[in-house]
N, C-alpha and C. Protein backbone atom coordinates (compact mmCIF):
# COMPACT_ATOMS: atom_id res chain seq x y z
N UNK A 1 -40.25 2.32 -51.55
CA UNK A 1 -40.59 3.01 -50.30
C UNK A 1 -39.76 2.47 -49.13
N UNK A 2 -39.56 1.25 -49.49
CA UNK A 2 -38.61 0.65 -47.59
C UNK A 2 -37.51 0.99 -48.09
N UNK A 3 -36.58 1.13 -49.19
CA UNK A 3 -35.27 1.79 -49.71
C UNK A 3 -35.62 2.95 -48.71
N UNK A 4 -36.44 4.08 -48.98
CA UNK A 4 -36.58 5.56 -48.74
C UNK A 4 -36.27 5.37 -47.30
N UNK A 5 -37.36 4.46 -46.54
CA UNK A 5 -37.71 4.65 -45.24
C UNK A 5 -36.25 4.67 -44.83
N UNK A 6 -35.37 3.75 -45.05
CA UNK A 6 -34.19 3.15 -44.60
C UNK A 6 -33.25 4.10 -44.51
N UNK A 7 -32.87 4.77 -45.35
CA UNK A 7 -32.10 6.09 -45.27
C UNK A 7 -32.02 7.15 -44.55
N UNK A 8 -33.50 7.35 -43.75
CA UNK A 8 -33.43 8.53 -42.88
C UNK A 8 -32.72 8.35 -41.45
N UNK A 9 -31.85 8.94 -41.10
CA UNK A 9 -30.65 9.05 -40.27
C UNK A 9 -31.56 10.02 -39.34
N UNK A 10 -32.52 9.91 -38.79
CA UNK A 10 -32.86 10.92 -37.81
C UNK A 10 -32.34 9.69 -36.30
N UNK A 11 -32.20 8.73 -35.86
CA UNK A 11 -31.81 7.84 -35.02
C UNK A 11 -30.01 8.13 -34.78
N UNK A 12 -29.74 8.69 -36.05
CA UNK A 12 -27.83 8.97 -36.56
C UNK A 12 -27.64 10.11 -35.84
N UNK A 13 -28.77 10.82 -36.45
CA UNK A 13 -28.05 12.16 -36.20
C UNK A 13 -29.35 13.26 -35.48
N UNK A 14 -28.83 12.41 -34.07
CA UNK A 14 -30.04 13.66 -33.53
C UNK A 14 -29.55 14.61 -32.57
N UNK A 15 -29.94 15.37 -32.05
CA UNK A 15 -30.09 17.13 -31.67
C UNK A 15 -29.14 16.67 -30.38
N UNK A 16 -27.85 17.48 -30.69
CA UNK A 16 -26.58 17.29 -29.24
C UNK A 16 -26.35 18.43 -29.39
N UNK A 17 -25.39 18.73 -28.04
CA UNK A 17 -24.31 19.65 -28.18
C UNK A 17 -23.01 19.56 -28.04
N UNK A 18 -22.07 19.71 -28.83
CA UNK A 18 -20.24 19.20 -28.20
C UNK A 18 -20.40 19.81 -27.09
N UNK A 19 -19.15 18.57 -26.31
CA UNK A 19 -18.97 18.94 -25.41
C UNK A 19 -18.47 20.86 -25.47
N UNK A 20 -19.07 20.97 -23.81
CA UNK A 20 -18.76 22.52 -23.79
C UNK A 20 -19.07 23.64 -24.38
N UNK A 21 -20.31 23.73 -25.41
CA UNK A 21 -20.42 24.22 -26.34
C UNK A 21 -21.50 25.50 -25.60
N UNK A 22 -21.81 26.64 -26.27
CA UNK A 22 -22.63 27.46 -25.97
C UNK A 22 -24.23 27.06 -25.90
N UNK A 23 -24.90 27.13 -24.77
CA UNK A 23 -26.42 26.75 -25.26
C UNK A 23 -27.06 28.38 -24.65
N UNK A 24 -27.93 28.81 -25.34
CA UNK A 24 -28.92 29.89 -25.12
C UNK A 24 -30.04 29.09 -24.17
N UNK A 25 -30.33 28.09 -23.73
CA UNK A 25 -31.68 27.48 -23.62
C UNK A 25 -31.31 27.46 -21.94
N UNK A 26 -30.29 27.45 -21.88
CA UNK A 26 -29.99 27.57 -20.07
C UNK A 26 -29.46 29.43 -19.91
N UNK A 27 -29.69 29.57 -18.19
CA UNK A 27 -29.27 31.48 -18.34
C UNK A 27 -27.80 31.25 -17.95
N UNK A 28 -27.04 30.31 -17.52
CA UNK A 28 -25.42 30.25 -17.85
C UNK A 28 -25.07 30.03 -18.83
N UNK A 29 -25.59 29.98 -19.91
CA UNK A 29 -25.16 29.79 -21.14
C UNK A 29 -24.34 28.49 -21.37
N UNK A 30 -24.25 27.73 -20.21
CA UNK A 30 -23.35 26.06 -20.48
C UNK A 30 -24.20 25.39 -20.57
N UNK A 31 -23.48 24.48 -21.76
CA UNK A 31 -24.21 23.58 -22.14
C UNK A 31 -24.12 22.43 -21.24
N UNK A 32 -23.03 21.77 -20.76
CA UNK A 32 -22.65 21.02 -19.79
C UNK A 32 -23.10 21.35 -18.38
N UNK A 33 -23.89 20.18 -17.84
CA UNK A 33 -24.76 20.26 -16.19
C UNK A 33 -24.11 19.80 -15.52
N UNK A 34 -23.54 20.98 -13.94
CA UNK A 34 -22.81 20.18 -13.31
C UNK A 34 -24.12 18.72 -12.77
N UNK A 35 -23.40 18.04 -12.08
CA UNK A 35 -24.45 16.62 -11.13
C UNK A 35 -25.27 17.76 -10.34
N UNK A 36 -26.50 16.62 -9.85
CA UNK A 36 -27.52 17.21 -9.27
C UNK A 36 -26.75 17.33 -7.97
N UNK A 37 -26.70 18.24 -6.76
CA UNK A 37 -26.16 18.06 -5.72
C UNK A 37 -26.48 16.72 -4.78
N UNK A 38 -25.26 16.66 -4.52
CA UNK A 38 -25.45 15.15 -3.43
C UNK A 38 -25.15 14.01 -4.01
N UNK A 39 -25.09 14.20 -5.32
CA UNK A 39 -24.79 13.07 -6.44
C UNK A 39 -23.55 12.49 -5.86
N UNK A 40 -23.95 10.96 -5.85
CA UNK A 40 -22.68 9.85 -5.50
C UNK A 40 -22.49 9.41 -6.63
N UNK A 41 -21.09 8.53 -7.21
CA UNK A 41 -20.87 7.91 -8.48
C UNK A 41 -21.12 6.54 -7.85
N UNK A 42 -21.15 5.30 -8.43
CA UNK A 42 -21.24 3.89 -7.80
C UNK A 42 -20.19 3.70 -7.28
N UNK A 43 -20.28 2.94 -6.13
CA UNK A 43 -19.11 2.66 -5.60
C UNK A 43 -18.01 3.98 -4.70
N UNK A 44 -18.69 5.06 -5.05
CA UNK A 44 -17.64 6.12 -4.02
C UNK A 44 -18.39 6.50 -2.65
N UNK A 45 -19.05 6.20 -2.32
CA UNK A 45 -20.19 6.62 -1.30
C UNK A 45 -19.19 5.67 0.03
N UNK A 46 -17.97 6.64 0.35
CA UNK A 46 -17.17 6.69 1.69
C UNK A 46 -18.07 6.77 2.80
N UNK A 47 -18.76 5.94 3.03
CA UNK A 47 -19.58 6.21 4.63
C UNK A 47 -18.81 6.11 5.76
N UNK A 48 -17.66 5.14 5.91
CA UNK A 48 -17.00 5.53 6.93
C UNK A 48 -15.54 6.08 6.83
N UNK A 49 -15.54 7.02 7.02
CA UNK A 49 -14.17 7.80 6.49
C UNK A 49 -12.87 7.31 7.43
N UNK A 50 -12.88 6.80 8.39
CA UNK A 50 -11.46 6.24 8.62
C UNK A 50 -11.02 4.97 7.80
N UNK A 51 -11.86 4.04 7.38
CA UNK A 51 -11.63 3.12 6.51
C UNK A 51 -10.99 3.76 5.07
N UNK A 52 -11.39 5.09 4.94
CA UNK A 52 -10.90 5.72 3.67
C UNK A 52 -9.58 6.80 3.74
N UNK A 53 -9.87 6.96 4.86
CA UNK A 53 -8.61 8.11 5.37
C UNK A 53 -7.32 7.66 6.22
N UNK A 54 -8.16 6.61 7.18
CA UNK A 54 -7.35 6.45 8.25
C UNK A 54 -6.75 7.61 9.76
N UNK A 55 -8.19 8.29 9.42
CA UNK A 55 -7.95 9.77 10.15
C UNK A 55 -9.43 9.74 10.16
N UNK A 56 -8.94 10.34 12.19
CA UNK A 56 -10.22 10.75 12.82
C UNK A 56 -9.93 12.14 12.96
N UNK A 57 -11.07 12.83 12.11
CA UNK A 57 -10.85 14.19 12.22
C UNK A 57 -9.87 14.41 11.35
N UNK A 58 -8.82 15.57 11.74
CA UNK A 58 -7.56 15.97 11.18
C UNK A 58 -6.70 14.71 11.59
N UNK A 59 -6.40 14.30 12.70
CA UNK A 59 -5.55 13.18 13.02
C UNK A 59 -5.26 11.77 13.04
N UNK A 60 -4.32 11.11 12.26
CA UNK A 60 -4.78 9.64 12.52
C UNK A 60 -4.67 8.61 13.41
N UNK A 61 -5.54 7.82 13.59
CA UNK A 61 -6.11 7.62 14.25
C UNK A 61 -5.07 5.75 14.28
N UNK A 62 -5.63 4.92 15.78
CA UNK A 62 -3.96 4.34 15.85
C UNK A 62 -4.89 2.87 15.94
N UNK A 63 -6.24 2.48 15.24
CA UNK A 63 -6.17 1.11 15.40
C UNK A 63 -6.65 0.18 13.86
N UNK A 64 -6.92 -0.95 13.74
CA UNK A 64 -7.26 -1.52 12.57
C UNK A 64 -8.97 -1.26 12.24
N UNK A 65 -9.20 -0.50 11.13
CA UNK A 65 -10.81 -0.84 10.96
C UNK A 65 -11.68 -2.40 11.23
N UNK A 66 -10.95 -3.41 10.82
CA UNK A 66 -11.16 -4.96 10.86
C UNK A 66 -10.27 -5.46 11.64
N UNK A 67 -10.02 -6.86 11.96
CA UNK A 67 -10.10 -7.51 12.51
C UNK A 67 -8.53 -8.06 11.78
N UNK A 68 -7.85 -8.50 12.41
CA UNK A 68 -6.31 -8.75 11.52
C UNK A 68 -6.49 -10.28 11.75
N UNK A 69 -6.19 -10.72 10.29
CA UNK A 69 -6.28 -12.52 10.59
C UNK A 69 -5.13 -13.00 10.19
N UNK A 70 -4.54 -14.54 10.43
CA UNK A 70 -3.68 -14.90 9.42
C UNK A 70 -3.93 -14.58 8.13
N UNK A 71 -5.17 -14.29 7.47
CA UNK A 71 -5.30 -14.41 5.86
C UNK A 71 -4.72 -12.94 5.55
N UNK A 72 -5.34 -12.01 6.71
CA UNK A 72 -4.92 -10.89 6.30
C UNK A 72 -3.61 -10.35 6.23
N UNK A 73 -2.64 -11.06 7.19
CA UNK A 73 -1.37 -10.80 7.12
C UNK A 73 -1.03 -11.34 6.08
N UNK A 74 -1.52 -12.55 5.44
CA UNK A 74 -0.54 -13.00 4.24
C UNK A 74 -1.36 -12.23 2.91
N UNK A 75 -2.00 -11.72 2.76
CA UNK A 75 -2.57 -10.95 1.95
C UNK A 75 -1.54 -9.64 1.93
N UNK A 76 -1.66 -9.19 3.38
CA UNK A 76 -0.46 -8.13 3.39
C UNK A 76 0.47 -8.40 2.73
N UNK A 77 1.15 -9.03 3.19
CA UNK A 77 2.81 -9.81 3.09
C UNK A 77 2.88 -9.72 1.31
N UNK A 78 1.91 -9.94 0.89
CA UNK A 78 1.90 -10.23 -0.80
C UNK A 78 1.98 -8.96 -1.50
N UNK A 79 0.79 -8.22 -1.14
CA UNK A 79 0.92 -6.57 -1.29
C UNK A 79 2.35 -5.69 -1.53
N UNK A 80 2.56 -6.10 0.01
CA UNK A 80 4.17 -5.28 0.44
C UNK A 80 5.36 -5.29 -0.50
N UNK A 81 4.89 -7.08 -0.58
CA UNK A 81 6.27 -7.59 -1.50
C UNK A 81 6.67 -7.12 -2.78
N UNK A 82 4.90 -6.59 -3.65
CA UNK A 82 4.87 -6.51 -4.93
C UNK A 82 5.18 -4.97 -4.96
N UNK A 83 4.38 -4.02 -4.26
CA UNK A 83 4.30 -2.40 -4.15
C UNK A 83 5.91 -2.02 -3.46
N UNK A 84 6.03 -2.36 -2.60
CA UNK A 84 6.70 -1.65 -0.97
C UNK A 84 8.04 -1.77 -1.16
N UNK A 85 7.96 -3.32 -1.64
CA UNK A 85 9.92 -4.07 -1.32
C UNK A 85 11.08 -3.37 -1.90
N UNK A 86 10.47 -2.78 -3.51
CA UNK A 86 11.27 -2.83 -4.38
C UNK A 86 11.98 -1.91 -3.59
N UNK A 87 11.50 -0.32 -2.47
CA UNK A 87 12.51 0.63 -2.13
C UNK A 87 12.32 0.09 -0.73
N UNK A 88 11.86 -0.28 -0.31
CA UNK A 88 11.97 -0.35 1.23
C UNK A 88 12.17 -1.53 1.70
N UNK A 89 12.58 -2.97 0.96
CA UNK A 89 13.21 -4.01 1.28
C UNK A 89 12.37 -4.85 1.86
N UNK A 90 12.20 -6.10 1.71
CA UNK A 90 11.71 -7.64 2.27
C UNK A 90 11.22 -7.13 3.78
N UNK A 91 12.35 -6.70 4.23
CA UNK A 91 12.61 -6.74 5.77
C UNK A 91 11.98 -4.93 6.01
N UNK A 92 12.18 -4.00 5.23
CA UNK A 92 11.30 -2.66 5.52
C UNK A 92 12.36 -2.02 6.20
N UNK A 93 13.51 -2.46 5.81
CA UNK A 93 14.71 -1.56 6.65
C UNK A 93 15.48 -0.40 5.19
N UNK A 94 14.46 -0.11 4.60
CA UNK A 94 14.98 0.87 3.12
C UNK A 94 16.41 0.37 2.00
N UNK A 95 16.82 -0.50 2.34
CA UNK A 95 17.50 -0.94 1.70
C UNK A 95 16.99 -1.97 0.22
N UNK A 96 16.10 -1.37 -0.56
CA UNK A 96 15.60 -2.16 -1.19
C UNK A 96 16.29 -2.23 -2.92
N UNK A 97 15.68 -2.61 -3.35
CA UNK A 97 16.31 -2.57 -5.16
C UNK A 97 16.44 -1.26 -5.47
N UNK A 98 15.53 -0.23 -5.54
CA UNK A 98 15.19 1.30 -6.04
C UNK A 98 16.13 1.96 -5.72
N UNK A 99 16.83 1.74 -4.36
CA UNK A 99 17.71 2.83 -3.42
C UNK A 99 19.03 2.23 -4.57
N UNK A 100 19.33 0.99 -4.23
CA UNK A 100 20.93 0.47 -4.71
C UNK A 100 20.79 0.75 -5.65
N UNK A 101 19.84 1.16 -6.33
CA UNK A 101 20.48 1.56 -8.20
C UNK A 101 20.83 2.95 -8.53
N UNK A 102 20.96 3.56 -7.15
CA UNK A 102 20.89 5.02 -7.64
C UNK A 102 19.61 6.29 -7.08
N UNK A 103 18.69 5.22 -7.00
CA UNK A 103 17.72 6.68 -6.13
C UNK A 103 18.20 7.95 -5.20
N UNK A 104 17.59 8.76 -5.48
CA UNK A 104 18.68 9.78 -4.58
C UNK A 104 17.94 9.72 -3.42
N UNK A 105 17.20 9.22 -3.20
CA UNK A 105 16.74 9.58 -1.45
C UNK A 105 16.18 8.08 -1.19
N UNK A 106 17.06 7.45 0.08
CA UNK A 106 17.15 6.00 0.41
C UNK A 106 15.56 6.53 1.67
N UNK A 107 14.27 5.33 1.49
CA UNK A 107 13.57 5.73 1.93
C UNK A 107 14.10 5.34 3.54
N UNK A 108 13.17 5.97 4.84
CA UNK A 108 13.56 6.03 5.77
C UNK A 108 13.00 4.07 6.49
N UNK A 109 13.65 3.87 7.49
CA UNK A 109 13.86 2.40 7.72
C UNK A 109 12.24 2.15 8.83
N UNK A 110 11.69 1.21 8.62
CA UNK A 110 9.78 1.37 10.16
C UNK A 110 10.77 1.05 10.80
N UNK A 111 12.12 0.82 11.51
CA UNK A 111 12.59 -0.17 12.31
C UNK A 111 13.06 1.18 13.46
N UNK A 112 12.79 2.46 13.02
CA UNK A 112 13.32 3.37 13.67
C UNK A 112 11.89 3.80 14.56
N UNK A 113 12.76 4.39 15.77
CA UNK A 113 11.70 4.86 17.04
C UNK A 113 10.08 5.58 16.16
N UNK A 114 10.90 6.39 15.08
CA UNK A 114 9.63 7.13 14.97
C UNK A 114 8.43 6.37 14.47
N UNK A 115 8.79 5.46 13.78
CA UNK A 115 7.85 4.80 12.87
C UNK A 115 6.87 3.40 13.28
N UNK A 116 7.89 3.20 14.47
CA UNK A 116 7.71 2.56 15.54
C UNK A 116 6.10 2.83 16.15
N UNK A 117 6.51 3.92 16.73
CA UNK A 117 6.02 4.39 17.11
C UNK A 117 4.44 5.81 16.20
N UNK A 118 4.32 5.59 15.21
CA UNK A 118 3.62 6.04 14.06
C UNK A 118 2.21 5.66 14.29
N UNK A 119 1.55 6.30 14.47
CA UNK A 119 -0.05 5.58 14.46
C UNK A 119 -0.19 4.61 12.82
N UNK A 120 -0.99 3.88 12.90
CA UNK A 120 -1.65 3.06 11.84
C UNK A 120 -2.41 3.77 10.76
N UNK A 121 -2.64 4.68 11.52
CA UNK A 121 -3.75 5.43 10.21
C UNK A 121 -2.73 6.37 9.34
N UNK A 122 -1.63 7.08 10.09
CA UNK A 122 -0.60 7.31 9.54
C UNK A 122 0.25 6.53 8.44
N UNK A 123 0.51 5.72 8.49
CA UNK A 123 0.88 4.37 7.46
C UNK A 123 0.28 4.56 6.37
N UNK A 124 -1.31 4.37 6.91
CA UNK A 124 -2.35 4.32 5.91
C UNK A 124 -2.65 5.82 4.82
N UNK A 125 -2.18 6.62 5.42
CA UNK A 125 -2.57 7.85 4.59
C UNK A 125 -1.23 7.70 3.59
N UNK A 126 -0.13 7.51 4.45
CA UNK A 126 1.16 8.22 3.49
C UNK A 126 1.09 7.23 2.18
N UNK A 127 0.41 5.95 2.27
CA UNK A 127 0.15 5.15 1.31
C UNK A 127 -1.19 5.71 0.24
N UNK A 128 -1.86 6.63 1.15
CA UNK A 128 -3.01 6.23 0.38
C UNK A 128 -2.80 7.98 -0.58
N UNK A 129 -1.81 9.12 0.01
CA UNK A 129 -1.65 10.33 -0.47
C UNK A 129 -0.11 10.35 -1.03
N UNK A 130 0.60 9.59 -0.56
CA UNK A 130 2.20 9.82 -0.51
C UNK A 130 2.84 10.62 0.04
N UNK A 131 4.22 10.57 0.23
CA UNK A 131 4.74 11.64 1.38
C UNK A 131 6.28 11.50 0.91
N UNK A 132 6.55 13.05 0.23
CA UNK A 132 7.84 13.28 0.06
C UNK A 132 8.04 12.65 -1.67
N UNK A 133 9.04 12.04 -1.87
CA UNK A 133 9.60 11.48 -3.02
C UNK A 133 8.83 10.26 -3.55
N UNK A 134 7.88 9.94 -2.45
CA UNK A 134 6.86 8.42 -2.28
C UNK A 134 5.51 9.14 -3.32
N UNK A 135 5.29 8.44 -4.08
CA UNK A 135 4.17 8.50 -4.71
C UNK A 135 2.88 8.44 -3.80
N UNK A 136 1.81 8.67 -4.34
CA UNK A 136 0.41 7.61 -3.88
C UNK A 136 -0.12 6.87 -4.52
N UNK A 137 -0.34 5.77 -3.51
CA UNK A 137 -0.83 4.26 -4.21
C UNK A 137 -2.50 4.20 -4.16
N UNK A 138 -2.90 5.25 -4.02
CA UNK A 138 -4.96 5.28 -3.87
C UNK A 138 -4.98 4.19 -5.21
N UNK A 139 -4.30 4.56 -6.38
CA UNK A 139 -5.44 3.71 -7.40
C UNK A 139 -4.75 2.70 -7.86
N UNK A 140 -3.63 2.30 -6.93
CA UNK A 140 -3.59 0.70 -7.78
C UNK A 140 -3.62 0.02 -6.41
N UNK A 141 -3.40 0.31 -5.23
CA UNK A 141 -3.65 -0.96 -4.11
C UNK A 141 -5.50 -0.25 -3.71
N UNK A 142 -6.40 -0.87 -3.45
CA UNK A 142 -7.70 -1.24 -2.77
C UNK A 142 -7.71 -0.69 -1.30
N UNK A 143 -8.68 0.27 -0.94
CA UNK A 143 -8.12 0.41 0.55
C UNK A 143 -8.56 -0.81 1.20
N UNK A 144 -8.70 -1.83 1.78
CA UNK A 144 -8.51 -2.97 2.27
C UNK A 144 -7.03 -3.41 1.69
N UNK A 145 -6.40 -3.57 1.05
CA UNK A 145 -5.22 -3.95 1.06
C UNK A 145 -4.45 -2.84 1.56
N UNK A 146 -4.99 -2.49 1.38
CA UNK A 146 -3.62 -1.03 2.21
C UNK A 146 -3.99 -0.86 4.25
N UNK A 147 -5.02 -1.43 3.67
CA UNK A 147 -4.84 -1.77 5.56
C UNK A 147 -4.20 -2.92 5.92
N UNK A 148 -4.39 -3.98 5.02
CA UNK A 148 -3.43 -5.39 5.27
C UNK A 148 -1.75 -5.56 5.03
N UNK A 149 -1.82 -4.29 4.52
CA UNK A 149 0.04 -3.97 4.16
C UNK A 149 0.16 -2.95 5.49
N UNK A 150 -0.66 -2.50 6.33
CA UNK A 150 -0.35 -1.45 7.77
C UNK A 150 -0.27 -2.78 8.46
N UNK A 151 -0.94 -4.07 8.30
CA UNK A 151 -0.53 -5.00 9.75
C UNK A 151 0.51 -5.53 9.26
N UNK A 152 0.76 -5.91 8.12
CA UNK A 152 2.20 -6.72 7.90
C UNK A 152 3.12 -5.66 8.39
N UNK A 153 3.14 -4.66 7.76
CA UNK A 153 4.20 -3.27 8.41
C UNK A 153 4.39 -3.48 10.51
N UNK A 154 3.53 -3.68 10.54
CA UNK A 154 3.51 -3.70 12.08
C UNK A 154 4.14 -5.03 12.60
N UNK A 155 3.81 -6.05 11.62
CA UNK A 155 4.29 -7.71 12.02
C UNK A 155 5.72 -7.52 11.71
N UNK A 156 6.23 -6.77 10.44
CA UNK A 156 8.07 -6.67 10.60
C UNK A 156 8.17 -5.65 11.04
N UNK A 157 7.86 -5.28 11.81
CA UNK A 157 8.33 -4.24 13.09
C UNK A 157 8.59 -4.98 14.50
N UNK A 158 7.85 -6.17 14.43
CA UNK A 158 7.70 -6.99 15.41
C UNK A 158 8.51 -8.01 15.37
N UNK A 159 8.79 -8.58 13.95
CA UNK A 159 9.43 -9.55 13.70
C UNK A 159 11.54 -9.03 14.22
N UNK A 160 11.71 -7.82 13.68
CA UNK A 160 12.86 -7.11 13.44
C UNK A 160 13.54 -6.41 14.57
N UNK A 161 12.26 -6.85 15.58
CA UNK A 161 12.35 -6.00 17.16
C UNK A 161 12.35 -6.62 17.86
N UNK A 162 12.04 -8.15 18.00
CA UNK A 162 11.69 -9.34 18.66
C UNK A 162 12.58 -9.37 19.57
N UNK A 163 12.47 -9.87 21.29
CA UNK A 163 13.54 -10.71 21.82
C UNK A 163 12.87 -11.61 22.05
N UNK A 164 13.86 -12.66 22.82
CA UNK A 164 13.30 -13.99 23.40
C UNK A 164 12.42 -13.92 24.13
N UNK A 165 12.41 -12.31 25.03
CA UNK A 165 11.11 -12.57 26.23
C UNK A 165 9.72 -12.21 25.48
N UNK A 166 9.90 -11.91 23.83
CA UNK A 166 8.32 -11.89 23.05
C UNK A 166 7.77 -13.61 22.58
N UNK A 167 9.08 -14.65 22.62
CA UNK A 167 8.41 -15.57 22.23
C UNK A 167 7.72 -16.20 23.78
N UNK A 168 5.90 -16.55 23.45
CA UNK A 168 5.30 -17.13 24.09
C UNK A 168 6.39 -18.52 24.84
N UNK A 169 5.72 -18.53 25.87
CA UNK A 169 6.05 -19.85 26.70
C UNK A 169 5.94 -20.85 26.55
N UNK A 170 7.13 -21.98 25.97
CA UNK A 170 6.91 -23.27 25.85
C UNK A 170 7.03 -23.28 24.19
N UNK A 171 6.87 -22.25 23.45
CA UNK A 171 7.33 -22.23 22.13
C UNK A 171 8.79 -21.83 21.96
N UNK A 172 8.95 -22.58 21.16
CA UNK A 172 11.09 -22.57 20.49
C UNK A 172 10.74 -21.49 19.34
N UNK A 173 11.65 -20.55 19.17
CA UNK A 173 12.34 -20.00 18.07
C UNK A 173 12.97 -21.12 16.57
N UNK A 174 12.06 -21.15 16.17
CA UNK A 174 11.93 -21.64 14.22
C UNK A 174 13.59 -22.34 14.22
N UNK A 175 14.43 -20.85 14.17
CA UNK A 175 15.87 -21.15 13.92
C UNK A 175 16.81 -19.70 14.36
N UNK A 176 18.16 -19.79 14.44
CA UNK A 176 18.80 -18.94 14.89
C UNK A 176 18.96 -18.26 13.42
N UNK A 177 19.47 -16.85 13.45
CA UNK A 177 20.28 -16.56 12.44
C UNK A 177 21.46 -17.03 11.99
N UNK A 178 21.54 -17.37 10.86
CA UNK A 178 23.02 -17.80 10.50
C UNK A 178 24.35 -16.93 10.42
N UNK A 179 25.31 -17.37 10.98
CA UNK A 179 26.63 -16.46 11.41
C UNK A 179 27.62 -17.00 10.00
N UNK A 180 28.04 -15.71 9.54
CA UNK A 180 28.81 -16.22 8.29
C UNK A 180 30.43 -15.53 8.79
N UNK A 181 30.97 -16.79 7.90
CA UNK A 181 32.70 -16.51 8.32
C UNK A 181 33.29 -15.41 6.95
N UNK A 182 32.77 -16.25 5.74
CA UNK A 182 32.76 -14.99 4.51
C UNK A 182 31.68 -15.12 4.31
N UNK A 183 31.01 -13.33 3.91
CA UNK A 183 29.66 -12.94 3.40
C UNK A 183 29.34 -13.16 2.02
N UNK A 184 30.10 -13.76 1.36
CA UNK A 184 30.65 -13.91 -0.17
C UNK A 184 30.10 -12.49 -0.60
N UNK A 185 31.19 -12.62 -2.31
CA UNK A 185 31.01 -11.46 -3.10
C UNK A 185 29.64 -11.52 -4.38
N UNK A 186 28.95 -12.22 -4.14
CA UNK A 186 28.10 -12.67 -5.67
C UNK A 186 28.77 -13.53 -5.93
N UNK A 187 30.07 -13.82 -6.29
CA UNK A 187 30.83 -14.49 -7.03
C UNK A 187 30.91 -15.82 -6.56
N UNK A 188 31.24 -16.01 -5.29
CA UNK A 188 31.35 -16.81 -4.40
C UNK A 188 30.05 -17.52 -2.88
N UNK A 189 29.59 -17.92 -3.29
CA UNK A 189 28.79 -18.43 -1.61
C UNK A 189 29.25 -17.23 -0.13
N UNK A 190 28.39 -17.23 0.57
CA UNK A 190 28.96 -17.01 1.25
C UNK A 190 29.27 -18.48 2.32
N UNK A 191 30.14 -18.70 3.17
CA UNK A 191 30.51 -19.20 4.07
C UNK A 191 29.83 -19.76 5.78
N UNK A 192 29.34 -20.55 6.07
CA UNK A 192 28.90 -20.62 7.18
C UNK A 192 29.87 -20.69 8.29
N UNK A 193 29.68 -20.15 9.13
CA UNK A 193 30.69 -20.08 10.50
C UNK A 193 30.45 -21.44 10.76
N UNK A 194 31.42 -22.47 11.54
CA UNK A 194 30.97 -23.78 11.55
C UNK A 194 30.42 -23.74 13.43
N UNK A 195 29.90 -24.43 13.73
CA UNK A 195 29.30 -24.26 14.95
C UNK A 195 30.26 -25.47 16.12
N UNK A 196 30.70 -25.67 16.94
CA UNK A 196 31.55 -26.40 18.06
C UNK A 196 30.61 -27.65 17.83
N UNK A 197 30.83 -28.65 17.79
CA UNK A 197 29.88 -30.11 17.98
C UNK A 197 29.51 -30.15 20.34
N UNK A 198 28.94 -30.67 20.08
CA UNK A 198 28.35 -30.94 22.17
C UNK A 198 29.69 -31.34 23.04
N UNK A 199 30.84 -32.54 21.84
CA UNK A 199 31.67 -33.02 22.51
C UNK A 199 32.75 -32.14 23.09
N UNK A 200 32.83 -31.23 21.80
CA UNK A 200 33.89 -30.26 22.19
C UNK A 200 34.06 -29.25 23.20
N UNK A 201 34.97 -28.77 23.95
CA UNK A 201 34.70 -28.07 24.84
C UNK A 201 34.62 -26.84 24.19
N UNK A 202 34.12 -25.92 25.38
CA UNK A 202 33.47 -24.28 25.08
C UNK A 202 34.83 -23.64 25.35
């Protein structure tokens, strides 16, 4: 008798329908229910939609949802480097790996008036939908990181635009740029321009 009991597959094989299949028992005849209305999945319940859009209304909108910290810029900075650099370069002037190998469309440079000048939420969409030959990055960057890659975007805009009258008072500039005499070929170093010593005259 516990042989017998053991065999019955009613737990195996009980009463479904394949997917999509015809059911008489509903008057649409689908077997498949859309969600009850209003139905959220975990985790998608967008309550504040500029954090998700970066757009108020139709338009976007020009400031940070949070609060920009050092952590967040270097959080950015990490983002950028891994997603952004490969076509749009360290520095975000489009000159990146993707373009020099051949891409047919060199992306456009933030260092220009327009982009400059670009609201933030703008940034944030073309990242979060894509725009043009640019993919969208919705499902592999987090929208919090894609807001921390809009302030780094803004910090080398700042960095790349800088004059002396942006550095604060009483703070020195890190270091000058270096002036090269040859830019070398790969092959070769390049060359440092040598600089006059104090004794020498100008």
């Amino acid at each position: 008798m516990l042989v017998l009991a053991g065999c019955r597959q009613d737990m195996h094989d009980q009463p479904r329908f394949k997917p999509l299949a015809e059911s008489d028992f509903y008057t649409d005849l689908r077997s498949a229910r859309p969600p009850v209305e209003g139905t959220v999945a975990r985790g998608q319940l967008h309550e504040d939609a500029y954090f998700y859009t970066g757009k108020l209304g139709d338009n976007p909108g020009d400031y940070m949802p949070f609060p920009v910290t050092e952590d967040i810029l270097a959080r950015g900075q990490q983002r950028y480097n891994i997603y952004c650099a490969p076509c749009h370069s360290r520095v975000g002037d489009g000159n990146g790996v993707i373009p020099s190998r051949g891409f047919p469309r060199r992306p456009p440079s933030y260092h220009t008036d327009r982009l400059r000048k670009a609201p933030l939420g703008y940034l944030f969409d073309v990242m979060t939908n894509g725009f043009g030959s640019m993919p969208d990055y919705a499902s592999q960057i987090a929208p919090r990181d894609r807001w921390a890659i809009v302030a780094y975007i803004r910090a080398l805009q700042l960095s790349q635009g800088a004059s002396a009258a942006d550095v604060p008072a009483g703070q020195k500039v890190p270091s000058e740029p270096p002036q090269f005499q040859e830019p070398g070929s790969g092959a070769t170093l390049p060359v440092l321009e040598a600089k006059p010593s104090a004794e020498e005259p100008k």
